[in-house]
PDB file of N, CA and C in Angstrom:
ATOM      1  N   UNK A   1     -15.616  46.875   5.915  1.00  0.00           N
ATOM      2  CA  UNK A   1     -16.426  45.762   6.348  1.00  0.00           C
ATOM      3  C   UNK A   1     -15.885  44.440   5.807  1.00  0.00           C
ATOM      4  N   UNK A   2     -15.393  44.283   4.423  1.00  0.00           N
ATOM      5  CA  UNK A   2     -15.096  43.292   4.310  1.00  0.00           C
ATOM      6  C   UNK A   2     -13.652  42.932   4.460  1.00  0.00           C
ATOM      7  N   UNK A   3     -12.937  43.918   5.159  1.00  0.00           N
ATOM      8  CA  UNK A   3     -11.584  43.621   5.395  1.00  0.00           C
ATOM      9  C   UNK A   3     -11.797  42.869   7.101  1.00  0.00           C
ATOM     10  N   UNK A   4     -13.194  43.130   7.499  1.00  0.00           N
ATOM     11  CA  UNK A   4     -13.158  42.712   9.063  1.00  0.00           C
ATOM     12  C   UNK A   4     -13.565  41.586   8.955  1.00  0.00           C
ATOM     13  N   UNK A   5     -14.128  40.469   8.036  1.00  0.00           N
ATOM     14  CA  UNK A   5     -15.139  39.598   7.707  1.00  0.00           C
ATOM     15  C   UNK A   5     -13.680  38.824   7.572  1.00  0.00           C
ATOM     16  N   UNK A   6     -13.096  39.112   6.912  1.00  0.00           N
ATOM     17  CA  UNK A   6     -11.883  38.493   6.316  1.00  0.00           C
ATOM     18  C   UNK A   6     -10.953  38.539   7.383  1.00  0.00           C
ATOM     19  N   UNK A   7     -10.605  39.555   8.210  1.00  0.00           N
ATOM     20  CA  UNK A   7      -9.353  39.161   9.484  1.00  0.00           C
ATOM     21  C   UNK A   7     -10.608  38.636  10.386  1.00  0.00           C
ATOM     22  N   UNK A   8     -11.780  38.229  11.072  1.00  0.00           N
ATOM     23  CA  UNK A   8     -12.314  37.630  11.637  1.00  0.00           C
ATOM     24  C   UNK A   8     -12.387  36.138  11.111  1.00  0.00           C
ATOM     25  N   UNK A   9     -12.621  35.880   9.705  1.00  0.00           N
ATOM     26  CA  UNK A   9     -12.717  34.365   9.398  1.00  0.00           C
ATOM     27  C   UNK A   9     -10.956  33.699   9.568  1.00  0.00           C
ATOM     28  N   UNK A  10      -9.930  33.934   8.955  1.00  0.00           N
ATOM     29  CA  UNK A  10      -8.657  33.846   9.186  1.00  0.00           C
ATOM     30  C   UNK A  10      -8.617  33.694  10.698  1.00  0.00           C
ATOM     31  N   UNK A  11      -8.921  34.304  11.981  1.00  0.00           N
ATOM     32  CA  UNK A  11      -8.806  34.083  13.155  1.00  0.00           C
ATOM     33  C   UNK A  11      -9.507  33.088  13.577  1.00  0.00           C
ATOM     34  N   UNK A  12     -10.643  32.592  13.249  1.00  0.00           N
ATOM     35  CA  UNK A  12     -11.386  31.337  13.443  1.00  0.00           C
ATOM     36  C   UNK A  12     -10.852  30.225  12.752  1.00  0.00           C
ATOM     37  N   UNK A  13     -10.776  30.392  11.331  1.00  0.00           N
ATOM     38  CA  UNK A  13      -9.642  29.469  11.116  1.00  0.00           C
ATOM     39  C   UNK A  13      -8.183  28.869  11.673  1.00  0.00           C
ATOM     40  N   UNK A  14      -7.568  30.026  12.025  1.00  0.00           N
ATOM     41  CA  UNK A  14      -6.753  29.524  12.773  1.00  0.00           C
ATOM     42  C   UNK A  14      -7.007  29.053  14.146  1.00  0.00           C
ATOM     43  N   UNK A  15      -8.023  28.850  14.905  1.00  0.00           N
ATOM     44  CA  UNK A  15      -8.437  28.993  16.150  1.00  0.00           C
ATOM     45  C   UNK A  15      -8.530  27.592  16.385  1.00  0.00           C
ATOM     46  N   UNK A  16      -9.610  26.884  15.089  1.00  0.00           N
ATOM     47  CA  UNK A  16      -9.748  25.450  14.883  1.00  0.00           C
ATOM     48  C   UNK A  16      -8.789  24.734  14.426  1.00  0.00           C
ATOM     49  N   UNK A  17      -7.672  25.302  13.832  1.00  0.00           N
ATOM     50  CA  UNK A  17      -6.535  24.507  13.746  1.00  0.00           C
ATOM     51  C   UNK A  17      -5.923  24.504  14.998  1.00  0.00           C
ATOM     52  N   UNK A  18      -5.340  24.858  15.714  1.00  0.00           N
ATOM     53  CA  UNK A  18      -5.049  25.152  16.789  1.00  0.00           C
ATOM     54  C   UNK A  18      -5.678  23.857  17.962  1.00  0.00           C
ATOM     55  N   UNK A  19      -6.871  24.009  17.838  1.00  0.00           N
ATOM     56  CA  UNK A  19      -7.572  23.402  18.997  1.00  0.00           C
ATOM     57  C   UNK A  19      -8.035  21.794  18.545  1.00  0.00           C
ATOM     58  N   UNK A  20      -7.863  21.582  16.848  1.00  0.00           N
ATOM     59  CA  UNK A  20      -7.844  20.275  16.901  1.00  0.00           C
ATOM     60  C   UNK A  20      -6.577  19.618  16.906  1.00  0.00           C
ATOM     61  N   UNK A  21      -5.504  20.189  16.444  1.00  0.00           N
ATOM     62  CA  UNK A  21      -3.633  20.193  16.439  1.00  0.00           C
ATOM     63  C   UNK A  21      -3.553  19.836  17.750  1.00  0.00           C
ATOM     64  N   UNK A  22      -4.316  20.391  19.221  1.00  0.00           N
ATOM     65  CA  UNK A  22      -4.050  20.159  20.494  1.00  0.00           C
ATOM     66  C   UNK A  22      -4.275  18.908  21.362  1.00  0.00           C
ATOM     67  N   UNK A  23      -5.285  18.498  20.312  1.00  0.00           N
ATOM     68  CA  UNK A  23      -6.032  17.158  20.842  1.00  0.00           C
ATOM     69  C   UNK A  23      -5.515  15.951  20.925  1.00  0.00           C
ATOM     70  N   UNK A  24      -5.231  15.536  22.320  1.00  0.00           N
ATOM     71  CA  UNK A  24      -4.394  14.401  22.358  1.00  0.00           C
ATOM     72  C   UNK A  24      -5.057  13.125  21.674  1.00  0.00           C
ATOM     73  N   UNK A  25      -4.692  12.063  20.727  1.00  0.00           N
ATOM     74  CA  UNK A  25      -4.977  10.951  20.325  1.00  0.00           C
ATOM     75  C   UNK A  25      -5.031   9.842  21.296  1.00  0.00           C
ATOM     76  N   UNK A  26      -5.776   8.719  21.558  1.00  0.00           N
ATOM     77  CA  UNK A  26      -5.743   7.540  22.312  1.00  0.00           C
ATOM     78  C   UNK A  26      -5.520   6.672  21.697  1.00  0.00           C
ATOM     79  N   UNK A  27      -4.224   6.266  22.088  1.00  0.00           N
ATOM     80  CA  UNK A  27      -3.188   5.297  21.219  1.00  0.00           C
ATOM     81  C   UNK A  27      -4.125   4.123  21.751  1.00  0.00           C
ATOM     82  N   UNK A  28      -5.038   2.776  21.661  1.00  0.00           N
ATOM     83  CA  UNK A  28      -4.774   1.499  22.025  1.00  0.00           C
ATOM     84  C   UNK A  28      -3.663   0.248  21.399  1.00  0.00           C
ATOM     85  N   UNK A  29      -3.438  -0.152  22.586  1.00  0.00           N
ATOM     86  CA  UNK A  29      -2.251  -1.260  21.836  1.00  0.00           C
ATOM     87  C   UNK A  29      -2.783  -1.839  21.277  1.00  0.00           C
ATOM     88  N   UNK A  30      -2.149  -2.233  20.031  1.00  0.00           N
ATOM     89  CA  UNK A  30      -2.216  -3.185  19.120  1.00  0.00           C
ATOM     90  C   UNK A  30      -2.494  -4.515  19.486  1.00  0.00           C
ATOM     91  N   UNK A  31      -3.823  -5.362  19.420  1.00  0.00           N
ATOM     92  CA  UNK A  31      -4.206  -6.807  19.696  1.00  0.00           C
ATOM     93  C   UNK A  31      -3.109  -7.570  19.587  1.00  0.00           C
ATOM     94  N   UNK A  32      -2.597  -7.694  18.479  1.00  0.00           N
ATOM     95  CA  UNK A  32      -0.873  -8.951  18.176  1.00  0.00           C
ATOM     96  C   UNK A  32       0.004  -8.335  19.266  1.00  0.00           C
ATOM     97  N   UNK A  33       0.163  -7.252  19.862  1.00  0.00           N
ATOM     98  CA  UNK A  33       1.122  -6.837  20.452  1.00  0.00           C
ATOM     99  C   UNK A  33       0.937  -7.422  21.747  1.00  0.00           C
ATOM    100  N   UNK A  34      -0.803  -7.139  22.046  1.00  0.00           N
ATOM    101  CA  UNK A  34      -1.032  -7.767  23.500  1.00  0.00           C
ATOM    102  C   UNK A  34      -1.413  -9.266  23.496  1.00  0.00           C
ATOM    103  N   UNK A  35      -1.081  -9.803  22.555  1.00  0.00           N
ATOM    104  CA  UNK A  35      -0.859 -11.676  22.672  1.00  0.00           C
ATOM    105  C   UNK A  35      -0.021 -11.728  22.464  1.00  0.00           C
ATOM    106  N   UNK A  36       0.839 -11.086  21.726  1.00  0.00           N
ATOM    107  CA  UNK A  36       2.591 -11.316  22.097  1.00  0.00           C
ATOM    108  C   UNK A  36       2.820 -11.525  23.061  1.00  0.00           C
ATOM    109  N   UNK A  37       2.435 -10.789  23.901  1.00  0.00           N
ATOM    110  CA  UNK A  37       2.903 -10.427  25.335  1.00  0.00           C
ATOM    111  C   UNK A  37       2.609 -11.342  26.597  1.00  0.00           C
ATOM    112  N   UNK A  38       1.268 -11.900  25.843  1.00  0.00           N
ATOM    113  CA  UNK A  38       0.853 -13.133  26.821  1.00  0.00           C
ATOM    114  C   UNK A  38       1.404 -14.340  26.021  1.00  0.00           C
ATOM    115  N   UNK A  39       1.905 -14.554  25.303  1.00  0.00           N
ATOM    116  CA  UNK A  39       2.098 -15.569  25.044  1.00  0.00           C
ATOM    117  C   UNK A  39       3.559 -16.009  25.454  1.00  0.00           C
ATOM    118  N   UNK A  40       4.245 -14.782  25.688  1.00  0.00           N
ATOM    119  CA  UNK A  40       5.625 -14.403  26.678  1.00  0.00           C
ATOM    120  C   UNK A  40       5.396 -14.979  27.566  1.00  0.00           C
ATOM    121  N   UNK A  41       4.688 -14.687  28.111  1.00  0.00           N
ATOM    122  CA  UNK A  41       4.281 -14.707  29.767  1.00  0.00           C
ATOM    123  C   UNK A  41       4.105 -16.149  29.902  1.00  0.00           C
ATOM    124  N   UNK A  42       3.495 -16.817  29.120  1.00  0.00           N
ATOM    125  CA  UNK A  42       3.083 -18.395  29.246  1.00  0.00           C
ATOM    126  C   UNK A  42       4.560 -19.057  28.896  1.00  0.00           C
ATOM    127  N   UNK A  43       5.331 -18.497  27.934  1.00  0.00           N
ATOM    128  CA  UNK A  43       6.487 -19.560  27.392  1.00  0.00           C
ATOM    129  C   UNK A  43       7.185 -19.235  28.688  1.00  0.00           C
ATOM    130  N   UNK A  44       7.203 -18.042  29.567  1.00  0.00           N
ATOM    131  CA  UNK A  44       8.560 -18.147  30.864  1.00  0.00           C
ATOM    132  C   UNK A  44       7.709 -18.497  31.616  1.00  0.00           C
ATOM    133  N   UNK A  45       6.891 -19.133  32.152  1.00  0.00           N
ATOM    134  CA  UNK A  45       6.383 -19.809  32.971  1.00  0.00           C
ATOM    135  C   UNK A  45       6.708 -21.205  33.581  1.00  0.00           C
ATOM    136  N   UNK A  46       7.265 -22.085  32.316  1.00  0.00           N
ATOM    137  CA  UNK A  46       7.801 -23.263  32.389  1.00  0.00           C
ATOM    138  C   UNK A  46       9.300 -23.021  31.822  1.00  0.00           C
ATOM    139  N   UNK A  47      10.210 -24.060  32.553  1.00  0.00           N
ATOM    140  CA  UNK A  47      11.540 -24.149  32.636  1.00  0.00           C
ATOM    141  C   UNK A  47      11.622 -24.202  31.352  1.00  0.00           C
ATOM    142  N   UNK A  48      13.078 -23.786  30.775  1.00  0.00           N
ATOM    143  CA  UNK A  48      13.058 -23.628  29.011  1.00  0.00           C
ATOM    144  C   UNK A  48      14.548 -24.575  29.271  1.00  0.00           C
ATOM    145  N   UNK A  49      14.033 -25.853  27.848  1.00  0.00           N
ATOM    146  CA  UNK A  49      15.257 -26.969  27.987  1.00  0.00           C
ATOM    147  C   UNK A  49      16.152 -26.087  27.592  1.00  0.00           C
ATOM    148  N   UNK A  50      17.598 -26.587  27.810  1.00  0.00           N
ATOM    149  CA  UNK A  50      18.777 -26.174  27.232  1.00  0.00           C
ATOM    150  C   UNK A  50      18.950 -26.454  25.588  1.00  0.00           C
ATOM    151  N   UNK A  51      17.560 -27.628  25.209  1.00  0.00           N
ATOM    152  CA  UNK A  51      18.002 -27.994  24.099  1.00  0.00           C
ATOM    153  C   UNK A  51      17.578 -26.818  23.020  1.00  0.00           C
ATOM    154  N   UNK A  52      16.671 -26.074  23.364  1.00  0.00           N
ATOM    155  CA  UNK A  52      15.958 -25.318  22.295  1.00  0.00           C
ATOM    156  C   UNK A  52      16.784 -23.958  22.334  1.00  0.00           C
ATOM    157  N   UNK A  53      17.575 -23.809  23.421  1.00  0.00           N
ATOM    158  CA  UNK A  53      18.257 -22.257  23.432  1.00  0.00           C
ATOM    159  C   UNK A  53      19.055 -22.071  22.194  1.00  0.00           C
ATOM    160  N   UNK A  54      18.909 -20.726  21.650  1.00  0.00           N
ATOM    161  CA  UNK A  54      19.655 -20.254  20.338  1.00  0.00           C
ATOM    162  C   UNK A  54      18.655 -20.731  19.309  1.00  0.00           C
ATOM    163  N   UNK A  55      17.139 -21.274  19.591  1.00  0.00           N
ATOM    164  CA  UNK A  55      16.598 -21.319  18.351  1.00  0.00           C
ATOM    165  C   UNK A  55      15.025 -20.267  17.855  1.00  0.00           C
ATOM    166  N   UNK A  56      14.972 -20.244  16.885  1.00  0.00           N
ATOM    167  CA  UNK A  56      13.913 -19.681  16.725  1.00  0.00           C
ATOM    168  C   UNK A  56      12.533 -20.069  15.670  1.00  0.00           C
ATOM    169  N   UNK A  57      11.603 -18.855  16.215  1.00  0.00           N
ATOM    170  CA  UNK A  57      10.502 -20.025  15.651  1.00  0.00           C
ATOM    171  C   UNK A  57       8.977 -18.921  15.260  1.00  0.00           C
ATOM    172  N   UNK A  58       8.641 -19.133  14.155  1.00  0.00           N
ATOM    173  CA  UNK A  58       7.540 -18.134  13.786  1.00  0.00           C
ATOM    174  C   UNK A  58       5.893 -19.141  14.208  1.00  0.00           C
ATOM    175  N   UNK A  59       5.133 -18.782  14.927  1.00  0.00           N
ATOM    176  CA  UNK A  59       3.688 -19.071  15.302  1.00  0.00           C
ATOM    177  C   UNK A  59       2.967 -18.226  15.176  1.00  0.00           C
ATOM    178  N   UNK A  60       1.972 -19.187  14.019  1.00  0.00           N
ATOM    179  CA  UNK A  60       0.866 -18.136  13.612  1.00  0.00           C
ATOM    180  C   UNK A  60      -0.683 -19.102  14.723  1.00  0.00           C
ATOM    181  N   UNK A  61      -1.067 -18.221  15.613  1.00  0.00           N
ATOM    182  CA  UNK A  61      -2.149 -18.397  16.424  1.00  0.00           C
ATOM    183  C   UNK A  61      -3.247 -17.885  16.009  1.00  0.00           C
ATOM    184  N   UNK A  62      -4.725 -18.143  16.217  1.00  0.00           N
ATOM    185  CA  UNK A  62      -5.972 -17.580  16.542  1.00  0.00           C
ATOM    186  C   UNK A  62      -6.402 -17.675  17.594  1.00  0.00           C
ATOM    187  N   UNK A  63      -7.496 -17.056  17.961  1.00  0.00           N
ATOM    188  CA  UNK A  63      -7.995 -16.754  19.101  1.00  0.00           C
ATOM    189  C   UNK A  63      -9.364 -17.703  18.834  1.00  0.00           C
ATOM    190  N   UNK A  64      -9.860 -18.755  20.026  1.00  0.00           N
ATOM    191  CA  UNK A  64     -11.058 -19.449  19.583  1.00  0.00           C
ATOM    192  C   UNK A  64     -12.091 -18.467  20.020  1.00  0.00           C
ATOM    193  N   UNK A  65     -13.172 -19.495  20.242  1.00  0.00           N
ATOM    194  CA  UNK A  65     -14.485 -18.585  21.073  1.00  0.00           C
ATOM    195  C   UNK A  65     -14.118 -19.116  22.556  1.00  0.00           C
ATOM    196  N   UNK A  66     -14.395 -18.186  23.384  1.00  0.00           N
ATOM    197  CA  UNK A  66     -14.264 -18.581  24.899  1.00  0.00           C
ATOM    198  C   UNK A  66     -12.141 -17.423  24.884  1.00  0.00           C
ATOM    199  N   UNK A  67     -11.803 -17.079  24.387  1.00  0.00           N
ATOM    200  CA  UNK A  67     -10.593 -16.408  24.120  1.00  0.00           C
ATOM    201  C   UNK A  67      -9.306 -17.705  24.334  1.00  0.00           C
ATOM    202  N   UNK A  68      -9.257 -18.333  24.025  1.00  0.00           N
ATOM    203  CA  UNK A  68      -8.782 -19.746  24.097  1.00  0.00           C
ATOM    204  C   UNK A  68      -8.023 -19.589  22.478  1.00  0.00           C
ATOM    205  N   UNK A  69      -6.374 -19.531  22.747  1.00  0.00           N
ATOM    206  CA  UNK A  69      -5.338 -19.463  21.612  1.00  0.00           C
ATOM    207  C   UNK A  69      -5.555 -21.550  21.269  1.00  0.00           C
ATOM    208  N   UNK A  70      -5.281 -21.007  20.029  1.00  0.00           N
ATOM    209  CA  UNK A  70      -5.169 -22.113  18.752  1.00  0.00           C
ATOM    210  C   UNK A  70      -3.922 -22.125  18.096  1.00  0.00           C
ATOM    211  N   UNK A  71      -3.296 -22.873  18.033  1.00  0.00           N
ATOM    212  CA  UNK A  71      -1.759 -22.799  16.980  1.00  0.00           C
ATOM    213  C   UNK A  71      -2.191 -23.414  15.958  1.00  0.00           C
ATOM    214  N   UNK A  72      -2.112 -22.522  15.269  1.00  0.00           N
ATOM    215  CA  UNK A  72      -2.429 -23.106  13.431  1.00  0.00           C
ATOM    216  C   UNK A  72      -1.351 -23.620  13.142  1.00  0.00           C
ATOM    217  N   UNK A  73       0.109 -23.192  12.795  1.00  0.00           N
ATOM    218  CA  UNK A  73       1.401 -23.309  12.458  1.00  0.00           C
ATOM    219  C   UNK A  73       2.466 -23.001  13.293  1.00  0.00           C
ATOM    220  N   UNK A  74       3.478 -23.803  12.995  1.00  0.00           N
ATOM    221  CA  UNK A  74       5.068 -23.260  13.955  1.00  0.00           C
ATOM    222  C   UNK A  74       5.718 -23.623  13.094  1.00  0.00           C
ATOM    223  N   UNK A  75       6.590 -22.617  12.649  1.00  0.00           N
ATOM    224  CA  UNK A  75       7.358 -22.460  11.403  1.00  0.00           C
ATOM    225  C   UNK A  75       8.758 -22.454  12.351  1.00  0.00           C
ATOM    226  N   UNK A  76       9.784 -23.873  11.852  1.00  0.00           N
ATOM    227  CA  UNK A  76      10.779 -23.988  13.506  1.00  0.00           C
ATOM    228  C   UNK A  76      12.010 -25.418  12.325  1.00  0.00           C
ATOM    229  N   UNK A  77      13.452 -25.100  12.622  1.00  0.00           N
ATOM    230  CA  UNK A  77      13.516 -26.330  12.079  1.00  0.00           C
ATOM    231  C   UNK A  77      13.885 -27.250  13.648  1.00  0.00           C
ATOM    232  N   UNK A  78      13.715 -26.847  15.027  1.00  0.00           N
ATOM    233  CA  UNK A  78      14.381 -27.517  16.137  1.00  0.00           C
ATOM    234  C   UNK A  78      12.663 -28.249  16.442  1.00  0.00           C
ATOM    235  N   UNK A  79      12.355 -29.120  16.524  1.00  0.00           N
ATOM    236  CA  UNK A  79      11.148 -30.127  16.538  1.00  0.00           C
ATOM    237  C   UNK A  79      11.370 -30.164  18.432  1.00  0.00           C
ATOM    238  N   UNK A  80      12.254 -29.958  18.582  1.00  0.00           N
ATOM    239  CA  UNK A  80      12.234 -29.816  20.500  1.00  0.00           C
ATOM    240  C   UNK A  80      11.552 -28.487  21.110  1.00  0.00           C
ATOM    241  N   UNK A  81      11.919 -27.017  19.983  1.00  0.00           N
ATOM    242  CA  UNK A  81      11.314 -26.235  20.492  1.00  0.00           C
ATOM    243  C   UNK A  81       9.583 -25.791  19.634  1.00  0.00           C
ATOM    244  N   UNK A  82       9.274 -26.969  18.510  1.00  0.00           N
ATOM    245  CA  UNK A  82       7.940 -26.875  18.406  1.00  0.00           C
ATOM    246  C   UNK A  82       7.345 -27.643  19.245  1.00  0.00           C
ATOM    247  N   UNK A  83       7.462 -28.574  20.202  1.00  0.00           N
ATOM    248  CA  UNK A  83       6.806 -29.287  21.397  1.00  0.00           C
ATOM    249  C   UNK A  83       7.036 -28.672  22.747  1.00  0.00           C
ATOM    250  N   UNK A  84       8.045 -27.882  23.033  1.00  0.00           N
ATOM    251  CA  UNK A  84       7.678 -26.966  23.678  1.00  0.00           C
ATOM    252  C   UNK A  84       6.263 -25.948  23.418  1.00  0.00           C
ATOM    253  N   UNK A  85       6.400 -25.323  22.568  1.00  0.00           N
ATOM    254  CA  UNK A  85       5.418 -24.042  21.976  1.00  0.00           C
ATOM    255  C   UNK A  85       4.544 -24.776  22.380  1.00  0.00           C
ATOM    256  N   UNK A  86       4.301 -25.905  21.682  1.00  0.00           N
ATOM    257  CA  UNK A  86       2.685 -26.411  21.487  1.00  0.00           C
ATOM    258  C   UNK A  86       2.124 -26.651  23.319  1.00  0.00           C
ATOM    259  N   UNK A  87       2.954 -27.593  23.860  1.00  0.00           N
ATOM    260  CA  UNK A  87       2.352 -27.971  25.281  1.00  0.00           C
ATOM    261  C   UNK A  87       2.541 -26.473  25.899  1.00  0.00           C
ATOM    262  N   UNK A  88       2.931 -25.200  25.705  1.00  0.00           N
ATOM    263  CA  UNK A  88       3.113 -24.369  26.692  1.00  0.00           C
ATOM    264  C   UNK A  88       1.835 -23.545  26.549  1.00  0.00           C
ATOM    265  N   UNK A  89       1.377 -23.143  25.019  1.00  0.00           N
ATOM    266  CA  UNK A  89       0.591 -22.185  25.040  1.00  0.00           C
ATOM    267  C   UNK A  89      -1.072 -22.680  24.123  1.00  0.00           C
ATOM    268  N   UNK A  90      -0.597 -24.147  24.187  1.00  0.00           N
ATOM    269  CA  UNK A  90      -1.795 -24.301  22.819  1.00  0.00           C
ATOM    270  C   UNK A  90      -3.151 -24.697  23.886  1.00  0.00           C
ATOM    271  N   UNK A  91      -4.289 -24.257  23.411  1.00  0.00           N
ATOM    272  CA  UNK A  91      -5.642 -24.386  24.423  1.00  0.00           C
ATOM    273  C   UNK A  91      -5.180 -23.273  25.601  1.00  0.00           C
ATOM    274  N   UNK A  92      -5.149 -22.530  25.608  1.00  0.00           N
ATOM    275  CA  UNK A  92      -4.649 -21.935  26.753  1.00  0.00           C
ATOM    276  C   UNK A  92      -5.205 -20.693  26.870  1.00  0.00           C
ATOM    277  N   UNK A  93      -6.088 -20.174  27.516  1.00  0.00           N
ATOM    278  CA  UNK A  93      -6.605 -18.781  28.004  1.00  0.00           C
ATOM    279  C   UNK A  93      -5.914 -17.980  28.322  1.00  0.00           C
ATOM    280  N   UNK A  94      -6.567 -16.248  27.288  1.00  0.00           N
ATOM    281  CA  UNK A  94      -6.042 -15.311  27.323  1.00  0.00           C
ATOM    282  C   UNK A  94      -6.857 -14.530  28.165  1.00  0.00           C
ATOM    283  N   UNK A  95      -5.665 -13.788  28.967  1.00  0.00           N
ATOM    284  CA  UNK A  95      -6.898 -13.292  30.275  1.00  0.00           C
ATOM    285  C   UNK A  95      -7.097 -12.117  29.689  1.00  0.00           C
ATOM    286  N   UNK A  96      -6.192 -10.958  28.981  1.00  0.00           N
ATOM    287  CA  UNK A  96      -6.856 -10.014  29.372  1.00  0.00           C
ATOM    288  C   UNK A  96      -7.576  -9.702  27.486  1.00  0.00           C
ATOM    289  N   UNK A  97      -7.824  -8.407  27.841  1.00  0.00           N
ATOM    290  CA  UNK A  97      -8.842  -8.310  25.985  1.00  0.00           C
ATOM    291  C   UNK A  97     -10.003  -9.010  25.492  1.00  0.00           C
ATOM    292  N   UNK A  98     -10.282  -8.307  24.868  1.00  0.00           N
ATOM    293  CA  UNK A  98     -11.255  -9.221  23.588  1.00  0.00           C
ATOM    294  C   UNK A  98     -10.387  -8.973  22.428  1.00  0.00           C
ATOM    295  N   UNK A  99     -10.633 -10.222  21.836  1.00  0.00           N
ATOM    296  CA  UNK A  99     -10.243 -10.321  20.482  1.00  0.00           C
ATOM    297  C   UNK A  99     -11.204 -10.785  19.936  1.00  0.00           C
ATOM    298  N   UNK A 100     -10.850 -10.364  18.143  1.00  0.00           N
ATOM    299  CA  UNK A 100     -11.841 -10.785  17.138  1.00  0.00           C
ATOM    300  C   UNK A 100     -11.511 -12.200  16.711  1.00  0.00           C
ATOM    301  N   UNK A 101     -12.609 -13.170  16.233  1.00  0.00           N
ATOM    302  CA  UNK A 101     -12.428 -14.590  16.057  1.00  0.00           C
ATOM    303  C   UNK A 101     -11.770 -15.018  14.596  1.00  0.00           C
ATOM    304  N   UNK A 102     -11.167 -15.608  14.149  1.00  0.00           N
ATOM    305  CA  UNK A 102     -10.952 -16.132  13.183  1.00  0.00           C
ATOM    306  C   UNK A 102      -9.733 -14.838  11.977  1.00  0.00           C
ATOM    307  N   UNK A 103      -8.938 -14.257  12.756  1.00  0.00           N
ATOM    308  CA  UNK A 103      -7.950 -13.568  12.609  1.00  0.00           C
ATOM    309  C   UNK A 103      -6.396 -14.588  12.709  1.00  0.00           C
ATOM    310  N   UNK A 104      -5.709 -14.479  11.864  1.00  0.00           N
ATOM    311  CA  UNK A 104      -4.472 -15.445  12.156  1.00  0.00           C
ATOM    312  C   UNK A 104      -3.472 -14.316  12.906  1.00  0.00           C
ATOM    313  N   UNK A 105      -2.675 -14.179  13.993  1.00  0.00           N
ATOM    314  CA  UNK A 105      -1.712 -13.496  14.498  1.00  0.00           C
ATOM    315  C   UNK A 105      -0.394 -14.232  14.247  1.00  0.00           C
ATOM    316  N   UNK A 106       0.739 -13.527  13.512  1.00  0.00           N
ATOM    317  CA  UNK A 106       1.845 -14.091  14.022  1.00  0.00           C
ATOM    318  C   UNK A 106       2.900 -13.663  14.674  1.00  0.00           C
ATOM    319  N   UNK A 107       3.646 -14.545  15.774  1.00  0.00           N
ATOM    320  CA  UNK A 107       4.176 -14.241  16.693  1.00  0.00           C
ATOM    321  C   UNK A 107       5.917 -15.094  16.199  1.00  0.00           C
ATOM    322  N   UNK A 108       6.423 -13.721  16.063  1.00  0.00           N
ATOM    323  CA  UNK A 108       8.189 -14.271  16.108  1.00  0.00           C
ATOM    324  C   UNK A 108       8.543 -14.773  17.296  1.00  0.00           C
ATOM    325  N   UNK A 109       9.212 -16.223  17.410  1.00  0.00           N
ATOM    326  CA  UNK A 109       9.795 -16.073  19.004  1.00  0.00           C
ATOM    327  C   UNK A 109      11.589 -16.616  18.914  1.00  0.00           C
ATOM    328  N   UNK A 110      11.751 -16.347  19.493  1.00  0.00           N
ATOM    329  CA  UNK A 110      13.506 -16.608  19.473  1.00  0.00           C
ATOM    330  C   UNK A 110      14.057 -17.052  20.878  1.00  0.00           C
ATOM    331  N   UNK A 111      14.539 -17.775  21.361  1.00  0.00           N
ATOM    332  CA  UNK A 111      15.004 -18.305  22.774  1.00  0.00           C
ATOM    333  C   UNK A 111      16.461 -18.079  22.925  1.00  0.00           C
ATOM    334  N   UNK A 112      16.268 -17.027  24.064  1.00  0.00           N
ATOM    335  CA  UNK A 112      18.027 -16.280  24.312  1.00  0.00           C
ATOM    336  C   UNK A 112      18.456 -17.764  24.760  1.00  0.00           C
ATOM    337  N   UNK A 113      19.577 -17.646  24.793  1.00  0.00           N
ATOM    338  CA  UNK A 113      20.893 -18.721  25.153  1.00  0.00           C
ATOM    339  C   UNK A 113      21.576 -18.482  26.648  1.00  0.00           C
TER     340      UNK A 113
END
C-alpha cells in the first residue's frame, strides 16, 4: 500500500511539472520598446538634414496626461540634430498604448549617413 501511495504521488508530481513546463508565457512588449518605435516613426517622417547625418543623440522622454511625449533632455553635442529631435517629436501624440505618467524613458538615437 504504501509503495502505491508513493508511485501514485511521484506520477502526479510529475504530471504538474509537465503541464505547467507546457504553458506558453505572454511575452508583452516592453513600453520603452514601443515608444522607441514611435518615436522612429515620427523622426522618418520629416526629411533628415544632411547636417545631422553620422550623429548621435540620447533622449530621455515622458509621457504627459492625454499620452502626449515630453522631452526632458537630449544628451547631443550636434545642436542641429537637438532641434531637429525637439520640433519632430516634442508635444506629439502617441497613438498606440497606455503608458504610465511620470516615468522617464530613454531613447538612444543615431542618424545613419
Amino acid at each position: 500500500m504504501r509503495k502505491s501511495i508513493f508511485v501514485l504521488s511521484l506520477v502526479l508530481l510529475f504530471s504538474l511539472s509537465n503541464s505547467t513546463a507546457s504553458t506558453p508565457e505572454v511575452n508583452k512588449p516592453k513600453t520603452s520598446k514601443a515608444i522607441a518605435v514611435q518615436i522612429y516613426n515620427m523622426l522618418g517622417e520629416n526629411a533628415i538634414p544632411t547636417e545631422i547625418r553620422g550623429s548621435k543623440a540620447e533622449v530621455r522622454v515622458a509621457v504627459d496626461t492625454g499620452n502626449y511625449l515630453r522631452i526632458l533632455s537630449i544628451e547631443t553635442e550636434n545642436e542641429e540634430l537637438e532641434k531637429f529631435i525637439r520640433t519632430s517629436i516634442d508635444f506629439r501624440k502617441l497613438t498606440k498604448g497606455t503608458y504610465e505618467k511620470g516615468i522617464v524613458y530613454r531613447i538612444p538615437l543615431e542618424v545613419r549617413e
